[in-house]
Protein backbone atom coordinates (compact mmCIF):
# COMPACT_ATOMS: atom_id res chain seq x y z
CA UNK A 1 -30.52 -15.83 -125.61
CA UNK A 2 -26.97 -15.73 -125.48
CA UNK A 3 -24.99 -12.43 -124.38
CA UNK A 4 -21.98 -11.55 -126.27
CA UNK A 5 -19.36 -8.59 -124.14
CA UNK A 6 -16.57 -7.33 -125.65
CA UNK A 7 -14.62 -6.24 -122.22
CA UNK A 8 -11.87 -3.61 -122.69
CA UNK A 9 -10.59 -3.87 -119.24
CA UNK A 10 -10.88 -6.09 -116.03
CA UNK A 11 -13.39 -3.58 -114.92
CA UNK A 12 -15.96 -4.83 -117.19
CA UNK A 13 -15.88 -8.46 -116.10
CA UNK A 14 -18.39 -7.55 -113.59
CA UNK A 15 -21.34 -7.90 -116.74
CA UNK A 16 -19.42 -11.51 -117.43
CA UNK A 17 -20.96 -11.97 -114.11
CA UNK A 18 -23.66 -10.57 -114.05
CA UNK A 19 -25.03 -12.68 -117.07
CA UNK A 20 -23.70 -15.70 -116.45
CA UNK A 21 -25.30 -15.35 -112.36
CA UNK A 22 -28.60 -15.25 -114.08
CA UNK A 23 -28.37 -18.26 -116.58
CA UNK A 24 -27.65 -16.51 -119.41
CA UNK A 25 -24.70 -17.97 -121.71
CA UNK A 26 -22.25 -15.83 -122.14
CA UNK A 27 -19.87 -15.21 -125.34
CA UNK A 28 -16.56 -13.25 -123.56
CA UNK A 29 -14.10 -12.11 -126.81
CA UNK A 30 -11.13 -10.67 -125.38
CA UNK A 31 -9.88 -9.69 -128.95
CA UNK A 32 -9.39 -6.24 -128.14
CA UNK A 33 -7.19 -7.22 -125.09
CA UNK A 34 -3.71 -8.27 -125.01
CA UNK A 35 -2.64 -11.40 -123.66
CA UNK A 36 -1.46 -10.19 -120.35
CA UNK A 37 -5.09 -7.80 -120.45
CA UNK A 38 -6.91 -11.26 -121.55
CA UNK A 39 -5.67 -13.52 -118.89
CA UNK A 40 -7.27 -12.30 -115.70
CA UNK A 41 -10.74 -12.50 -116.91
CA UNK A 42 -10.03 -15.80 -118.31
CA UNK A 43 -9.14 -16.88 -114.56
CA UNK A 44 -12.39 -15.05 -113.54
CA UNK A 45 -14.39 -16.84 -115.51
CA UNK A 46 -13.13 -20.23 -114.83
CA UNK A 47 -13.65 -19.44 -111.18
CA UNK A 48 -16.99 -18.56 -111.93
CA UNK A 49 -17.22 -21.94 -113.61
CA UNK A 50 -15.82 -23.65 -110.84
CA UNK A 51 -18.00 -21.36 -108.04
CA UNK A 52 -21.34 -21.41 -110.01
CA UNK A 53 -21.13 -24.87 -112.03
CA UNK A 54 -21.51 -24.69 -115.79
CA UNK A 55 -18.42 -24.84 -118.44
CA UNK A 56 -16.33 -22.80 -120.75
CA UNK A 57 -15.19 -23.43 -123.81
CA UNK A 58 -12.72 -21.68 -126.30
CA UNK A 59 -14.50 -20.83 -129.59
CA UNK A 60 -11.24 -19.29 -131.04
CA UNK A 61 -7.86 -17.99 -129.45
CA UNK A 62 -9.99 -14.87 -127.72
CA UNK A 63 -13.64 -15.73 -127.61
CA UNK A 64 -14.82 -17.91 -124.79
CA UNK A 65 -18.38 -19.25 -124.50
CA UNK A 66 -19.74 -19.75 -120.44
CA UNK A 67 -22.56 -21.64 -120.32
CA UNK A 68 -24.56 -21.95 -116.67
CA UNK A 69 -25.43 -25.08 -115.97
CA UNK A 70 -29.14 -26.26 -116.03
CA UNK A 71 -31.38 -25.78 -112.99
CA UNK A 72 -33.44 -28.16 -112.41
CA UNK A 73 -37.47 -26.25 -112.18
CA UNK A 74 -38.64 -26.63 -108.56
CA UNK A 75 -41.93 -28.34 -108.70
């Protein structure tokens, strides 16, 4: 499953998250933002990246994919 948020404001990057906390990949598109809306949840999420391992990447100008990293299953 992949999650895909459409955040109007840096209030909603709490569900970026949110999502992301629980290993679900995450699809952020900022489309609706302007640049200067768009860039603090960009830095957000490539703290969470840093903070909680994983990676973005940019899928077009505005959309940004997060995806966790993998967990190894504790025997």
């Amino acid at each position: 499953m992949v999650k895909t948020l459409h955040p109007k404001s840096y209030n909603e990057v709490y569900y970026v998250g949110h999502f992301f906390r629980q290993g679900i990949p995450v699809i952020m598109d900022l489309t609706a933002l302007t640049d200067t809306e768009a860039l603090p949840l960009v830095d957000f999420a490539a703290g969470l990246i840093v903070g909680r391992g994983g990676a973005m990447e940019r899928v077009t100008p505005k959309v940004f994919l997060l995806t966790p990293s993998i967990q190894p299953a504790l025997p």
